[in-house]
Structures are given as C-alpha cells and as structure tokens.
Protein backbone atom coordinates (compact mmCIF):
# COMPACT_ATOMS: atom_id res chain seq x y z
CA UNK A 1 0.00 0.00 0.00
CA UNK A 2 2.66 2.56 0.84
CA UNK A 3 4.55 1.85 -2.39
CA UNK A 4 0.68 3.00 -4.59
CA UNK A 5 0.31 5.92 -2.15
CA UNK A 6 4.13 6.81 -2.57
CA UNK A 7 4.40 7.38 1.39
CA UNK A 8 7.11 5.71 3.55
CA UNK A 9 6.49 2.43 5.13
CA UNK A 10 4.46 2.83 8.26
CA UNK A 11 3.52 6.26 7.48
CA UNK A 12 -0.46 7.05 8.96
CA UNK A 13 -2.84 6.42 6.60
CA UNK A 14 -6.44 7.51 7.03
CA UNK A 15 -9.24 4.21 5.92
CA UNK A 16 -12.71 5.19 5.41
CA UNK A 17 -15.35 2.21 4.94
CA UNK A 18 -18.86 3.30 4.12
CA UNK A 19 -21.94 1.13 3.64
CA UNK A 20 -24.44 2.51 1.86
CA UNK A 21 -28.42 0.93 1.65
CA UNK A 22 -31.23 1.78 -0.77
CA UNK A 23 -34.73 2.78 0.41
CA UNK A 24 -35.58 -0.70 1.22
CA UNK A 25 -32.73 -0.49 3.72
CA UNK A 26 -30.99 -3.26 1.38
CA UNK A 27 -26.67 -2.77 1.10
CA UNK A 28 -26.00 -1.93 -2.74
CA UNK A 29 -22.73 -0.68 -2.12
CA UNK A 30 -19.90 -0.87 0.25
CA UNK A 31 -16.04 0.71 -0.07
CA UNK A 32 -12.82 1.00 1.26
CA UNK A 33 -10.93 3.88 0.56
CA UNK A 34 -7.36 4.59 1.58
CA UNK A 35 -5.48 7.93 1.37
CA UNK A 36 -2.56 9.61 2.83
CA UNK A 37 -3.75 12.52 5.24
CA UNK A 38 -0.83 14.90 4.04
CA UNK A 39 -2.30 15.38 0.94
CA UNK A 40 -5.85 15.03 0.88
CA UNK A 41 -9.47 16.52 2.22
CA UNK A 42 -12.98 15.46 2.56
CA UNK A 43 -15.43 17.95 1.02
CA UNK A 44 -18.47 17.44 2.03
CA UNK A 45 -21.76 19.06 1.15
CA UNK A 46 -24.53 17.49 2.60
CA UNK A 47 -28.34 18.19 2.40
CA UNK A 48 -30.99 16.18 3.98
CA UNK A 49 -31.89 14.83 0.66
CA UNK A 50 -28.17 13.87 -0.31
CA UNK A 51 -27.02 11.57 2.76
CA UNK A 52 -27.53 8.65 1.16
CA UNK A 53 -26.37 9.28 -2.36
CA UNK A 54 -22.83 9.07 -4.00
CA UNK A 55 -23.47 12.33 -4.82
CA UNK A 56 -23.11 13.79 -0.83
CA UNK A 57 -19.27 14.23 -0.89
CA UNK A 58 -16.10 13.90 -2.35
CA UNK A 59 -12.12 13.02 -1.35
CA UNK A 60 -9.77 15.07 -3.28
CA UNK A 61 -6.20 13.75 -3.52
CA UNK A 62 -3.84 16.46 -3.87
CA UNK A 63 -1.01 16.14 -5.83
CA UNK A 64 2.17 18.22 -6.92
CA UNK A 65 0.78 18.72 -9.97
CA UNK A 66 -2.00 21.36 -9.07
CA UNK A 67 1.48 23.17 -7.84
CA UNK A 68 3.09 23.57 -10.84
C-alpha cells in the first residue's frame, strides 16, 4: 500500500469504509478507501436529501501537480 500511495512504510494512513443501503434499507454498495492525510481533504456538502447518495461528498487527492 505505501509503495501505490508513494508514502514511507508505516507512514499514517487515514481508511474510510462506508456502507451505503437503498430505500428498502438493502446494502447496494460498500467501499474502502485509503489515502494519505498529508495530501488530501474530505469535502463534504450534505443536504438532507443527499445523505444517502454518491453524490453527498467527495475526497480530493492532492497532488504536486496542481502546484506547478
């Protein structure tokens, strides 16, 4: 993992697992994610409506590249 995230062995890593159901309360989806707090952010924008959707946040990686 630390070799795909380019980090140092050992270095903190931040895991977020999230479940997510459809109206009939029935899993449809469920994910891992695995990122390097140094360089990335939750944005979150979250309306009542929107808690349950794929659409009710985002992680954004940042790279070098938005640097240059």
């Amino acid at each position: 993992m630390a070799g795909l995230l380019k980090v140092e062995m050992g270095a903190p890593l931040v895991r977020i697992v999230r479940l997510m159901h459809n109206r009939r309360k029935q899993p449809v989806q469920y994910i891992t994610i695995t990122f390097t707090g140094e360089r990335s952010r939750i944005l979150m924008d979250l309306t009542a409506e929107a808690v349950n959707t794929t659409g009710a946040g985002q992680i954004v990686h940042d790279t070098d590249d938005h640097l240059a």
